[in-house]
PDB file of N, CA and C in Angstrom:
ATOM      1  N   UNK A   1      -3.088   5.041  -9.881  1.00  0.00           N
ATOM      2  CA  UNK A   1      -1.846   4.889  -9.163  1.00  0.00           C
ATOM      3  C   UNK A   1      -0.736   5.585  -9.951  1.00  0.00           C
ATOM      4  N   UNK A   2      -0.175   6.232  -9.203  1.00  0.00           N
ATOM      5  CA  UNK A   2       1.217   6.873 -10.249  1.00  0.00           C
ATOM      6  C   UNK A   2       2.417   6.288 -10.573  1.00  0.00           C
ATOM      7  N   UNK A   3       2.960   6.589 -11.142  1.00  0.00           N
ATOM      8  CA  UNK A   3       3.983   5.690 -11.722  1.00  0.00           C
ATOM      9  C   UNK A   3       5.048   5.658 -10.716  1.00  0.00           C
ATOM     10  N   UNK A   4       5.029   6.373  -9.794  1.00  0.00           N
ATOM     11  CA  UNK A   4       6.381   6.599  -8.780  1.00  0.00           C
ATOM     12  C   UNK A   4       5.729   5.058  -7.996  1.00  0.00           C
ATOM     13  N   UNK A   5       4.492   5.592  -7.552  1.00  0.00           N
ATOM     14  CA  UNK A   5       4.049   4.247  -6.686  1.00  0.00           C
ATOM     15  C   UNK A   5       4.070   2.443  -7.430  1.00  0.00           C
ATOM     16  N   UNK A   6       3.916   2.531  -8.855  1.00  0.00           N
ATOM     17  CA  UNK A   6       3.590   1.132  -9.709  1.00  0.00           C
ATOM     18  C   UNK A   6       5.524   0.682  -9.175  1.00  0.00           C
ATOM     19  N   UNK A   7       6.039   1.549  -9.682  1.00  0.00           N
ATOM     20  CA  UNK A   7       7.993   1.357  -9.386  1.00  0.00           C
ATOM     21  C   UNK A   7       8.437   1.051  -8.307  1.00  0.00           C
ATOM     22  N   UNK A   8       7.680   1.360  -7.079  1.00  0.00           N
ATOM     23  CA  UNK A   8       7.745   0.809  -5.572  1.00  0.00           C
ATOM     24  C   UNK A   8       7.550  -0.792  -5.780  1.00  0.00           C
ATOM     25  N   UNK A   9       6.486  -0.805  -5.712  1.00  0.00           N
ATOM     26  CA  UNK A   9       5.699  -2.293  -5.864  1.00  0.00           C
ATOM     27  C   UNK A   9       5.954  -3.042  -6.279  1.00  0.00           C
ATOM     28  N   UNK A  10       6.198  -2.327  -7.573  1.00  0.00           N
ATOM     29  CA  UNK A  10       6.737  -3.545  -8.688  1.00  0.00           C
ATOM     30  C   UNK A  10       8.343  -4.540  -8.555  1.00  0.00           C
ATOM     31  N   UNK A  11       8.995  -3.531  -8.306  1.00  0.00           N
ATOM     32  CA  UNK A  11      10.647  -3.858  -7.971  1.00  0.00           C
ATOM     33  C   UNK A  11      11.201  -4.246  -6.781  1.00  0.00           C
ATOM     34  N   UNK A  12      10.086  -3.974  -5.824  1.00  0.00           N
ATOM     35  CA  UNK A  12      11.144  -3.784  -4.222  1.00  0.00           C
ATOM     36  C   UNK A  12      10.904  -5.188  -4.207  1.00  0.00           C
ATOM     37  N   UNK A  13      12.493  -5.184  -3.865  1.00  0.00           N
ATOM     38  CA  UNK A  13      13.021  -6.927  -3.639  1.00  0.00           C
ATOM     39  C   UNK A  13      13.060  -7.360  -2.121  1.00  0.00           C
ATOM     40  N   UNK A  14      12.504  -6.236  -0.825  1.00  0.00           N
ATOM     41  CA  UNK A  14      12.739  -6.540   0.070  1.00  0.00           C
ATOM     42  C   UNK A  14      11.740  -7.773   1.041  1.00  0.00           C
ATOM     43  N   UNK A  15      10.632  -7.844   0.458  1.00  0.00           N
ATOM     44  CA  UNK A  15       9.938  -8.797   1.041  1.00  0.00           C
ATOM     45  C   UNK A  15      10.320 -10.144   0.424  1.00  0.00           C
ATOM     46  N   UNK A  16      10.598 -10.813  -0.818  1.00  0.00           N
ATOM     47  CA  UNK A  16      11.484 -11.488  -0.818  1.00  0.00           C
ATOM     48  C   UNK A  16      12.431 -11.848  -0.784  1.00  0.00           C
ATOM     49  N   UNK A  17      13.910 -10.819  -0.968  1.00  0.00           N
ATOM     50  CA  UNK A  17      14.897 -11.605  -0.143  1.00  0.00           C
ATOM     51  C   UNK A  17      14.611 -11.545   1.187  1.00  0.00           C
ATOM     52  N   UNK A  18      13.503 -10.816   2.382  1.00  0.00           N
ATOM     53  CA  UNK A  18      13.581 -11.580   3.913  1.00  0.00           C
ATOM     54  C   UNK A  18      13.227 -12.658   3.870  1.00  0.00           C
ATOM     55  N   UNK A  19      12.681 -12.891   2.856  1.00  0.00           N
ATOM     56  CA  UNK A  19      11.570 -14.452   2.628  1.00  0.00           C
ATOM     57  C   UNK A  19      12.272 -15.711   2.519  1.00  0.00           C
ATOM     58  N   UNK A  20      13.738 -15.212   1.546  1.00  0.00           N
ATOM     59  CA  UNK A  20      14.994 -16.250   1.430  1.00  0.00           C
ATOM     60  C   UNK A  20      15.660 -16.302   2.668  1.00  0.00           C
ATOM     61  N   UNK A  21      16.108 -15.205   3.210  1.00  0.00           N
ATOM     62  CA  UNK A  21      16.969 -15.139   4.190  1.00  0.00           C
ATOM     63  C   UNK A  21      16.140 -16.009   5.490  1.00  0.00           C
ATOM     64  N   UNK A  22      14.855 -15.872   5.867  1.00  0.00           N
ATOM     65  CA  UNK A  22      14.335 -16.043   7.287  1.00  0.00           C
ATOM     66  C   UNK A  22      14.197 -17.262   6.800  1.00  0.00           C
ATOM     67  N   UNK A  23      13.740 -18.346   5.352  1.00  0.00           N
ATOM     68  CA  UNK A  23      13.048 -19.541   5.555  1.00  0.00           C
ATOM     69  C   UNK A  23      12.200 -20.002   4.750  1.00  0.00           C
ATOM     70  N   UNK A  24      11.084 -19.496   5.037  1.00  0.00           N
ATOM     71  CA  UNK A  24      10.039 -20.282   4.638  1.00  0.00           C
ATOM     72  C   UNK A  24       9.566 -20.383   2.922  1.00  0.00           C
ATOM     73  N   UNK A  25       9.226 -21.801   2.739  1.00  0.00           N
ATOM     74  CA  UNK A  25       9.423 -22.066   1.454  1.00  0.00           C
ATOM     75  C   UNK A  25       8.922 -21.255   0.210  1.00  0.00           C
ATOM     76  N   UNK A  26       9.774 -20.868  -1.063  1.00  0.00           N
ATOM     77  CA  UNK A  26       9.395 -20.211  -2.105  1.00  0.00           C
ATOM     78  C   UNK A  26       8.555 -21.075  -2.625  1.00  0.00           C
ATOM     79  N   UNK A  27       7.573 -20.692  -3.187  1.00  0.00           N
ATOM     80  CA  UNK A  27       6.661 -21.221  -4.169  1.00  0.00           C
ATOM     81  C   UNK A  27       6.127 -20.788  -5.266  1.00  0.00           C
ATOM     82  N   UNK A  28       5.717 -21.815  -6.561  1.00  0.00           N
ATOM     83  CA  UNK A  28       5.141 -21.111  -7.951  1.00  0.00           C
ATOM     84  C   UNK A  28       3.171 -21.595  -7.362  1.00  0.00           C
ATOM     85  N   UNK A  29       2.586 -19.873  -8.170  1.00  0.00           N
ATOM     86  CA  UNK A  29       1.291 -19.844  -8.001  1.00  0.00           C
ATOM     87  C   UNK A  29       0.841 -19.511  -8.842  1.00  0.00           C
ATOM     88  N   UNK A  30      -0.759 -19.845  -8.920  1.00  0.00           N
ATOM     89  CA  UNK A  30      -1.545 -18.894  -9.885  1.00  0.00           C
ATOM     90  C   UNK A  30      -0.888 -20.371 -11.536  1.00  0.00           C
ATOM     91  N   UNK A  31      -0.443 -19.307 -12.673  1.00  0.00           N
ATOM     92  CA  UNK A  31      -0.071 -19.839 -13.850  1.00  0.00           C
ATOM     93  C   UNK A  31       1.337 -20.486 -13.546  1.00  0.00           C
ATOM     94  N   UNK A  32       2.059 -20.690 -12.374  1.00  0.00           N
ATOM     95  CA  UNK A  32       3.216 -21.142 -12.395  1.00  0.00           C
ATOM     96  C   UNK A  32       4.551 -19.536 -12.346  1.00  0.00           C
ATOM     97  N   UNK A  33       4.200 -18.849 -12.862  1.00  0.00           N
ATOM     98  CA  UNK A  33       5.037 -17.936 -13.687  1.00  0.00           C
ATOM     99  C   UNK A  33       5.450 -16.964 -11.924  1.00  0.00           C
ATOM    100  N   UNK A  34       4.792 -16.713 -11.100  1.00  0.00           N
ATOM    101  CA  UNK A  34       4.497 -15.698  -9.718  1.00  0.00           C
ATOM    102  C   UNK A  34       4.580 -16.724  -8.728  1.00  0.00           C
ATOM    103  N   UNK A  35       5.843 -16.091  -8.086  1.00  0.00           N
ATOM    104  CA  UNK A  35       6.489 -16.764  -6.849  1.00  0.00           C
ATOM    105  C   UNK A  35       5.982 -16.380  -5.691  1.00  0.00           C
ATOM    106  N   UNK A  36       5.380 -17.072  -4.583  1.00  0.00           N
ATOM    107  CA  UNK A  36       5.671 -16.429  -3.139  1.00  0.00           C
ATOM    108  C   UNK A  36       5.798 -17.450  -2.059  1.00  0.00           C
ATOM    109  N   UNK A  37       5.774 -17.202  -1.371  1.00  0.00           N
ATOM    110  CA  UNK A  37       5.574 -17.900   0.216  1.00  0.00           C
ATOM    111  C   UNK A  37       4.521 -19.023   0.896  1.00  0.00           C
ATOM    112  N   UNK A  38       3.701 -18.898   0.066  1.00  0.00           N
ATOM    113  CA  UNK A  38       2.373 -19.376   0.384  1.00  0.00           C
ATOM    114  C   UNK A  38       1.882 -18.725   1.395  1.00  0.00           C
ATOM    115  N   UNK A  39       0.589 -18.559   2.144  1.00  0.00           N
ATOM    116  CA  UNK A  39      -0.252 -18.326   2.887  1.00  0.00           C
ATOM    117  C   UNK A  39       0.680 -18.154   4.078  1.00  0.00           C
ATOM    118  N   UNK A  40       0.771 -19.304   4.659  1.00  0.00           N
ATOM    119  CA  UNK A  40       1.511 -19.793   6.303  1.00  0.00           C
ATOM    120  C   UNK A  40       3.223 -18.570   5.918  1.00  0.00           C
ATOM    121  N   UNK A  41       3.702 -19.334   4.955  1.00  0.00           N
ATOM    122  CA  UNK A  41       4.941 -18.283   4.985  1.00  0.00           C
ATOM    123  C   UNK A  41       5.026 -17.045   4.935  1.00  0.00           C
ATOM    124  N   UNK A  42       3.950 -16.302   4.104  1.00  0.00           N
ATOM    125  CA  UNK A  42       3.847 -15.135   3.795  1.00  0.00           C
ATOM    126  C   UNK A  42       2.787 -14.703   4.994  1.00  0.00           C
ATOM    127  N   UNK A  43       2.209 -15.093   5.824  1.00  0.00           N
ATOM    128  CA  UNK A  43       1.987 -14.663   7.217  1.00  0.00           C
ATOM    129  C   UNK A  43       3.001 -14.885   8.401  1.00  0.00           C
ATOM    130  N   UNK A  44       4.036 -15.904   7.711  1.00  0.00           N
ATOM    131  CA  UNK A  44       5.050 -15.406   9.333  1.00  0.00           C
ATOM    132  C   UNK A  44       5.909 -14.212   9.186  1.00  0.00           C
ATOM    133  N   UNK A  45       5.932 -14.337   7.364  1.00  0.00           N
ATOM    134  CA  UNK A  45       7.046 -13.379   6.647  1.00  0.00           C
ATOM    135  C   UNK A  45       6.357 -11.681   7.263  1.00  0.00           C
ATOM    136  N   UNK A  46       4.841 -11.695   7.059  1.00  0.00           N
ATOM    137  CA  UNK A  46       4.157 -10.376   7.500  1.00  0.00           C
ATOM    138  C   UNK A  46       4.566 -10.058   8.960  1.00  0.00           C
ATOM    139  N   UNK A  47       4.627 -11.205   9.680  1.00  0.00           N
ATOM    140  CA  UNK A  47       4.689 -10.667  11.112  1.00  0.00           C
ATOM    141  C   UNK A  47       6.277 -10.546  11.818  1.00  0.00           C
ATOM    142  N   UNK A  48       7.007 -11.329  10.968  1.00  0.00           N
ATOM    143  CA  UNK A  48       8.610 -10.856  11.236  1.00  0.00           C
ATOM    144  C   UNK A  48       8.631  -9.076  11.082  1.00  0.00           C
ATOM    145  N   UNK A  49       8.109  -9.211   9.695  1.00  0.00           N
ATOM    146  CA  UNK A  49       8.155  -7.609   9.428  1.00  0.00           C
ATOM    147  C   UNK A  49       7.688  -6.632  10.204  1.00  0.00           C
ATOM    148  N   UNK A  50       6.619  -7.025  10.642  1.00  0.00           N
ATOM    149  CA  UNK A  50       5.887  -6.173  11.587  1.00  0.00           C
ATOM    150  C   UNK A  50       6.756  -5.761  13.314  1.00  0.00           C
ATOM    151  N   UNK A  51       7.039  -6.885  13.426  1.00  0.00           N
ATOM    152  CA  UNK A  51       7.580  -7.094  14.852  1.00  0.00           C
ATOM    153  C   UNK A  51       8.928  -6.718  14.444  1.00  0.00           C
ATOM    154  N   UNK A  52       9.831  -6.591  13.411  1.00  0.00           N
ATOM    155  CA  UNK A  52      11.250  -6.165  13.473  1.00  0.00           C
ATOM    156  C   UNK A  52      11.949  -5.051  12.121  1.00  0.00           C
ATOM    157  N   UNK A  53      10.983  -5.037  11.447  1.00  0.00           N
ATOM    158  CA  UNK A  53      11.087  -3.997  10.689  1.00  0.00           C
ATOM    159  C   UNK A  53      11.024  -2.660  10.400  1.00  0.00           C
ATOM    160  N   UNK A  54      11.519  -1.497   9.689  1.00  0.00           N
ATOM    161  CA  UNK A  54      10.886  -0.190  10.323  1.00  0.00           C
ATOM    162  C   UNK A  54      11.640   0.211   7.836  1.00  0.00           C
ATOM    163  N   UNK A  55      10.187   0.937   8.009  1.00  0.00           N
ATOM    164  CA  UNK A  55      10.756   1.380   5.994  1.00  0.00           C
ATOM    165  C   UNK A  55      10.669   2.595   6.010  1.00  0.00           C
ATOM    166  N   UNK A  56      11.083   3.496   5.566  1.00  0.00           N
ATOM    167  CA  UNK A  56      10.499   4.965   5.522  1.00  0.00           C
ATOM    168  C   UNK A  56      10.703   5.028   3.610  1.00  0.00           C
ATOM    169  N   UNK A  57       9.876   5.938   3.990  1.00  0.00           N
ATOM    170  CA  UNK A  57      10.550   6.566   2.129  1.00  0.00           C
ATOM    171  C   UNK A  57      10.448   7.936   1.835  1.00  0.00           C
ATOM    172  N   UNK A  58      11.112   8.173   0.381  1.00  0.00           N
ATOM    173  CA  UNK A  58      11.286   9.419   0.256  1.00  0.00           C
ATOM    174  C   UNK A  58      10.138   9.509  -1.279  1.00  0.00           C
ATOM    175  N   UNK A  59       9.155   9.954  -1.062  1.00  0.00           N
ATOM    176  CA  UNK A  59       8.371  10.725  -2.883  1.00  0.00           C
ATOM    177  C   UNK A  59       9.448  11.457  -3.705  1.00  0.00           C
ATOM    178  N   UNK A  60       9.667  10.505  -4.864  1.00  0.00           N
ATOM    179  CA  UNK A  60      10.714  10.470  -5.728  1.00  0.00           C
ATOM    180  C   UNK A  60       9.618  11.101  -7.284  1.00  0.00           C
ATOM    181  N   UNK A  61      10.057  11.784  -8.314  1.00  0.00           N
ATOM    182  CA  UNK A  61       8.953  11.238  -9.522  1.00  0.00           C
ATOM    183  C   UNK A  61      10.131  10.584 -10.293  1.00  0.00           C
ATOM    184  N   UNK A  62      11.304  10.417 -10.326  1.00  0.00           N
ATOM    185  CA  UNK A  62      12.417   9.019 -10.750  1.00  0.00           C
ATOM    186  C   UNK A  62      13.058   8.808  -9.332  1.00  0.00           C
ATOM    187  N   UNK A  63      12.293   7.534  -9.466  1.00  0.00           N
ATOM    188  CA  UNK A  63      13.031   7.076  -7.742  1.00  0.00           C
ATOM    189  C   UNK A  63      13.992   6.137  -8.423  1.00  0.00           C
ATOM    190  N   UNK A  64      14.365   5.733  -9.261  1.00  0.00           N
ATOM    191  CA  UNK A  64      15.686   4.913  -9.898  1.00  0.00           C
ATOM    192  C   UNK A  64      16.691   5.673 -10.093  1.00  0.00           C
ATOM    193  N   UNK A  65      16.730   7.037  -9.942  1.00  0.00           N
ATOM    194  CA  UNK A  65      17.977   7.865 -10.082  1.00  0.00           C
ATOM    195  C   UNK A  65      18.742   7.852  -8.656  1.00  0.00           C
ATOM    196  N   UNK A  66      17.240   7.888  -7.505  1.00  0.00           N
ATOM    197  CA  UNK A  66      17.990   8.286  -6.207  1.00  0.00           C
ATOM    198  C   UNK A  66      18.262   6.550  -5.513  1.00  0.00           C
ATOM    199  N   UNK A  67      18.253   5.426  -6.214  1.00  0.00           N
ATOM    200  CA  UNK A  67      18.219   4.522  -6.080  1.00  0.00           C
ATOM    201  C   UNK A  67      19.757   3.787  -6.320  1.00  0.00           C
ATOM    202  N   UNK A  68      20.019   4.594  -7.264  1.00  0.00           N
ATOM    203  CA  UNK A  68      21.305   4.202  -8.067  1.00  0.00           C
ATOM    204  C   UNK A  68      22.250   5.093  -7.435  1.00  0.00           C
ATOM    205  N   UNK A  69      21.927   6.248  -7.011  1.00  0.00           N
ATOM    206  CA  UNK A  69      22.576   6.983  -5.605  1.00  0.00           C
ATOM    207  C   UNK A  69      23.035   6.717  -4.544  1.00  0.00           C
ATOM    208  N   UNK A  70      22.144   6.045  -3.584  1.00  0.00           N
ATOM    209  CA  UNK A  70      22.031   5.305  -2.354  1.00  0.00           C
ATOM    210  C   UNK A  70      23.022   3.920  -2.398  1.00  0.00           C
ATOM    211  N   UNK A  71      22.736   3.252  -3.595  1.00  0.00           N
ATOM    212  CA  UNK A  71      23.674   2.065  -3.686  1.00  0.00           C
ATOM    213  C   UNK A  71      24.647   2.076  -4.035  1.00  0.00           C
ATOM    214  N   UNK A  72      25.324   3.266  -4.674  1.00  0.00           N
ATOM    215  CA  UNK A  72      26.826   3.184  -4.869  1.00  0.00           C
ATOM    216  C   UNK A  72      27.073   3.917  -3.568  1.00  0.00           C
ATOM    217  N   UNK A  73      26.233   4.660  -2.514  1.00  0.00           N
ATOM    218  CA  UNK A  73      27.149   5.556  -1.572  1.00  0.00           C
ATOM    219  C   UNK A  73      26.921   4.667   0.055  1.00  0.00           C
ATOM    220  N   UNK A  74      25.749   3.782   0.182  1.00  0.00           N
ATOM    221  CA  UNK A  74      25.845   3.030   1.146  1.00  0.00           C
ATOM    222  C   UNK A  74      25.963   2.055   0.763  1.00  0.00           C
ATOM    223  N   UNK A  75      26.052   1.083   2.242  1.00  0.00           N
ATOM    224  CA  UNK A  75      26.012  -0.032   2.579  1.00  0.00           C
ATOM    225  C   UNK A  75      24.687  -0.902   2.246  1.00  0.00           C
ATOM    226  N   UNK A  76      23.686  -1.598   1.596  1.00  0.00           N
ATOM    227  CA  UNK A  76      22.696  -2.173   1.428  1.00  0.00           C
ATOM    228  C   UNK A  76      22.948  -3.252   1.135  1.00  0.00           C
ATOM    229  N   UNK A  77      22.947  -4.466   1.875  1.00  0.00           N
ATOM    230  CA  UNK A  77      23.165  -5.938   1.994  1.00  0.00           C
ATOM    231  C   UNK A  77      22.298  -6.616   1.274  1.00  0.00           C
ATOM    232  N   UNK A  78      21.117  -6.004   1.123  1.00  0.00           N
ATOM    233  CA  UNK A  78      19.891  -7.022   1.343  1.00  0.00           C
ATOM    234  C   UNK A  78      19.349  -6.305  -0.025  1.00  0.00           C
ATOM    235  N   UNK A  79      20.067  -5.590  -1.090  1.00  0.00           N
ATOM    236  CA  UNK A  79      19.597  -5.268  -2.562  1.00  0.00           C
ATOM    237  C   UNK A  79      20.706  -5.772  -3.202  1.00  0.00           C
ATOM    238  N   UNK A  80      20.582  -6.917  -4.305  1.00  0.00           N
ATOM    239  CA  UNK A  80      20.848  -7.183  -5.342  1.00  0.00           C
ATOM    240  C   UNK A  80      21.120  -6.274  -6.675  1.00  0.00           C
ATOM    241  N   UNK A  81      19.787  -5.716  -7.262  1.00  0.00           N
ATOM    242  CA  UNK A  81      20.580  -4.835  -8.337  1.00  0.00           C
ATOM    243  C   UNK A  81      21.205  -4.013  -7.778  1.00  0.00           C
ATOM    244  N   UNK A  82      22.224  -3.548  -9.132  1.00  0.00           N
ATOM    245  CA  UNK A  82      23.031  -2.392  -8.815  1.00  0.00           C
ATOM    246  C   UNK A  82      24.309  -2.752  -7.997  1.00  0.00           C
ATOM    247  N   UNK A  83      24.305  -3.762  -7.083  1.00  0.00           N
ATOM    248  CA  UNK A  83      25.179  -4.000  -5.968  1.00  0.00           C
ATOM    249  C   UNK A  83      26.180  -5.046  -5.875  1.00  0.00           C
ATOM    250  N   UNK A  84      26.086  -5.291  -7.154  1.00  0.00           N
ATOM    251  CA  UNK A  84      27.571  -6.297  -6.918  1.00  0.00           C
ATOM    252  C   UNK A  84      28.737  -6.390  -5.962  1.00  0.00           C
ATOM    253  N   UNK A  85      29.158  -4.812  -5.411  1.00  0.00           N
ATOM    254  CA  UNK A  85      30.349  -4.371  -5.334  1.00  0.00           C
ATOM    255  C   UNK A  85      29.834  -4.922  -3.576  1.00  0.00           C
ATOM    256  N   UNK A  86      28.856  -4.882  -2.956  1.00  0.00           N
ATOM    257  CA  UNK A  86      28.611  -5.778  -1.802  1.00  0.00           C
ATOM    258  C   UNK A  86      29.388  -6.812  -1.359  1.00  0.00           C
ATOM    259  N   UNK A  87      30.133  -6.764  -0.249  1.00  0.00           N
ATOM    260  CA  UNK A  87      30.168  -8.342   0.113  1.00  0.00           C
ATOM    261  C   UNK A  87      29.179  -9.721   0.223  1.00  0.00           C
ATOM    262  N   UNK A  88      27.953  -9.225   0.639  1.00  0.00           N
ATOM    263  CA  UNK A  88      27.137  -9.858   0.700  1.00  0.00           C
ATOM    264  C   UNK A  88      26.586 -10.452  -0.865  1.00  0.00           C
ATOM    265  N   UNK A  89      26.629  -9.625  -1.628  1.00  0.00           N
ATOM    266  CA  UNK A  89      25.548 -10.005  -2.527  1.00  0.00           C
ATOM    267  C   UNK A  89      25.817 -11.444  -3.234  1.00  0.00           C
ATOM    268  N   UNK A  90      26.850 -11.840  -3.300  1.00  0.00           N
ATOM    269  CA  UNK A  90      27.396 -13.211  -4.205  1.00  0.00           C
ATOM    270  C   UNK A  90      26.329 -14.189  -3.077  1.00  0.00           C
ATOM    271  N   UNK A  91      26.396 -14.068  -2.070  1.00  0.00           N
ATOM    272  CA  UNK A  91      26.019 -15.331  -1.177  1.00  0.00           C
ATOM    273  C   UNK A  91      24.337 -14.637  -1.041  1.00  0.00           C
ATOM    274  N   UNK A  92      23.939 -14.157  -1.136  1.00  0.00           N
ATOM    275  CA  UNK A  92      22.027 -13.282  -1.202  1.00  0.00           C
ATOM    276  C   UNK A  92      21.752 -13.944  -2.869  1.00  0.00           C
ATOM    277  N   UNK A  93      22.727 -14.118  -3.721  1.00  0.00           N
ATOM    278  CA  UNK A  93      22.517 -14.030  -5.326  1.00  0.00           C
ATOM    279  C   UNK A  93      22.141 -15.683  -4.910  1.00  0.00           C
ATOM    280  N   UNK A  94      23.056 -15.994  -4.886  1.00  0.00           N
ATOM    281  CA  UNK A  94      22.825 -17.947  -4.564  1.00  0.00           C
ATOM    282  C   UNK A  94      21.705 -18.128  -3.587  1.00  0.00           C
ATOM    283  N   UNK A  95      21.072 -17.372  -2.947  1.00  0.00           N
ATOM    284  CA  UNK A  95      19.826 -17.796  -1.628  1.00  0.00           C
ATOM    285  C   UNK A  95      19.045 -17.879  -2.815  1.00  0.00           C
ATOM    286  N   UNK A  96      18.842 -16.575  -3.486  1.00  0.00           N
ATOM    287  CA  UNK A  96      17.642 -16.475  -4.619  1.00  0.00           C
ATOM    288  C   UNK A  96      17.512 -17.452  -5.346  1.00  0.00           C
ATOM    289  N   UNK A  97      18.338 -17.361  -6.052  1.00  0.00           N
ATOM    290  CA  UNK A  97      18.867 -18.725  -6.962  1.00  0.00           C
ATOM    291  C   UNK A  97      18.256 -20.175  -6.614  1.00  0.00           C
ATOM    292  N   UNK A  98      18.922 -20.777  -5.667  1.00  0.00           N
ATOM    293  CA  UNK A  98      18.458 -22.276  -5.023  1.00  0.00           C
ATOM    294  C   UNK A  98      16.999 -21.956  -4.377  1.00  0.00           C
ATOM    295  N   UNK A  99      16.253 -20.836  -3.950  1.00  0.00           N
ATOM    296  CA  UNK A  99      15.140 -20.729  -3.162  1.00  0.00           C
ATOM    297  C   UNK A  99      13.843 -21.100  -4.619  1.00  0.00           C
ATOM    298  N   UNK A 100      14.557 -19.956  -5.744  1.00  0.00           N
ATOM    299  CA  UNK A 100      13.206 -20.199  -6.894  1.00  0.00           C
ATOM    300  C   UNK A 100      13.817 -21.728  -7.896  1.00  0.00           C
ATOM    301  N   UNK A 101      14.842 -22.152  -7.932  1.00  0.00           N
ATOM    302  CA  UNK A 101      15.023 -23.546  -8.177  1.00  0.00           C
ATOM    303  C   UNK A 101      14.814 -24.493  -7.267  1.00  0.00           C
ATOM    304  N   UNK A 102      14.279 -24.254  -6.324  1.00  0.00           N
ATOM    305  CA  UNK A 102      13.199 -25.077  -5.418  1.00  0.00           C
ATOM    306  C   UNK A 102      12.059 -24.696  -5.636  1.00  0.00           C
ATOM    307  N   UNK A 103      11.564 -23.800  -5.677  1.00  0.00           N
ATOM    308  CA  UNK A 103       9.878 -23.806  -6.043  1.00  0.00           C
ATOM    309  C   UNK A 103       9.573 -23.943  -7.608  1.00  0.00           C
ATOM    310  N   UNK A 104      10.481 -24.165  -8.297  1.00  0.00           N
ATOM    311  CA  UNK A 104      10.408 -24.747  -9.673  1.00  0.00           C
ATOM    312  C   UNK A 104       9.729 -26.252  -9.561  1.00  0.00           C
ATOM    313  N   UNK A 105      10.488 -26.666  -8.707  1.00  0.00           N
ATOM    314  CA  UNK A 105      11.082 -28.183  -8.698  1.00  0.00           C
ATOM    315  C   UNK A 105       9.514 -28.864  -8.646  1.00  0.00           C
ATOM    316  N   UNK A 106       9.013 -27.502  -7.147  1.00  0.00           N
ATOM    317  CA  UNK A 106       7.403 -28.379  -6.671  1.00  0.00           C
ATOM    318  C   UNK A 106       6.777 -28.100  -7.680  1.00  0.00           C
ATOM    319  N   UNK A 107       5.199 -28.705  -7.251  1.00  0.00           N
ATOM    320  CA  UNK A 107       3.711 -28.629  -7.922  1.00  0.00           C
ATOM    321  C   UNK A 107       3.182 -26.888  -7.546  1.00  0.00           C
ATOM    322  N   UNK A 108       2.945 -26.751  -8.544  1.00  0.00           N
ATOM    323  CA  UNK A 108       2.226 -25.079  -8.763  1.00  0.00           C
ATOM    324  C   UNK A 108       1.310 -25.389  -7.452  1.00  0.00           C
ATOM    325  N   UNK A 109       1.190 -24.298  -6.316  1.00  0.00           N
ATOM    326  CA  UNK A 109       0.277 -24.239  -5.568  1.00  0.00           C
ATOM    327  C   UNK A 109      -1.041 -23.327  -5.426  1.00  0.00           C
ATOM    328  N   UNK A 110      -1.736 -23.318  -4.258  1.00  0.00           N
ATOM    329  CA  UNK A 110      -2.829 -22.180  -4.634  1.00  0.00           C
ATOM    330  C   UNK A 110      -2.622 -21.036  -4.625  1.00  0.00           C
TER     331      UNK A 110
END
């Protein structure tokens, strides 16, 4: 896998903040340490996406340069780094926030 692709994967915050924004409960898995949706959430979370989503991308070999581009020159609600200067982001920062201090709170799941 190339490193442009590990930097996709690794960072994109967009399947979990829809995950905060739409609902369904955050959870700790595995060692505690790796958050998600569980099963049921992370299959409604798949099919929101499917049914209302659309991603394109651009093959970057530093996609953090054209990243840091995009967010000072648009509008992106729904990205955290970089984006303070958002209206949105103070109230997206607190979803995150209270969503993984709730799945703290529970029992590690499967």
């Amino acid at each position: 896998m190339s490193a442009r692709l590990t930097y996709l994967r690794c960072s994109s915050t967009l399947r979990p903040t829809l995950g905060c924004l739409l609902g369904p409960e955050l959870r700790r898995v595995g060692s505690g340490k790796r958050m998600t949706f569980g099963k049921a959430g992370e299959a409604t979370l798949s099919q929101w996406m499917a049914d209302s989503a659309e991603v394109c991308w651009i093959e970057q070999s530093e996609p953090w340069d054209m990243e840091s581009q995009l967010i000072s020159q648009l509008d992106i609600p729904l990205h955290l780094d970089q984006n303070r200067h958002n209206t949105f982001h103070s109230r997206l920062e607190e979803l995150w926030t209270q969503a993984r201090h709730r799945a703290r709170e529970l029992p590690i799941g499967a």
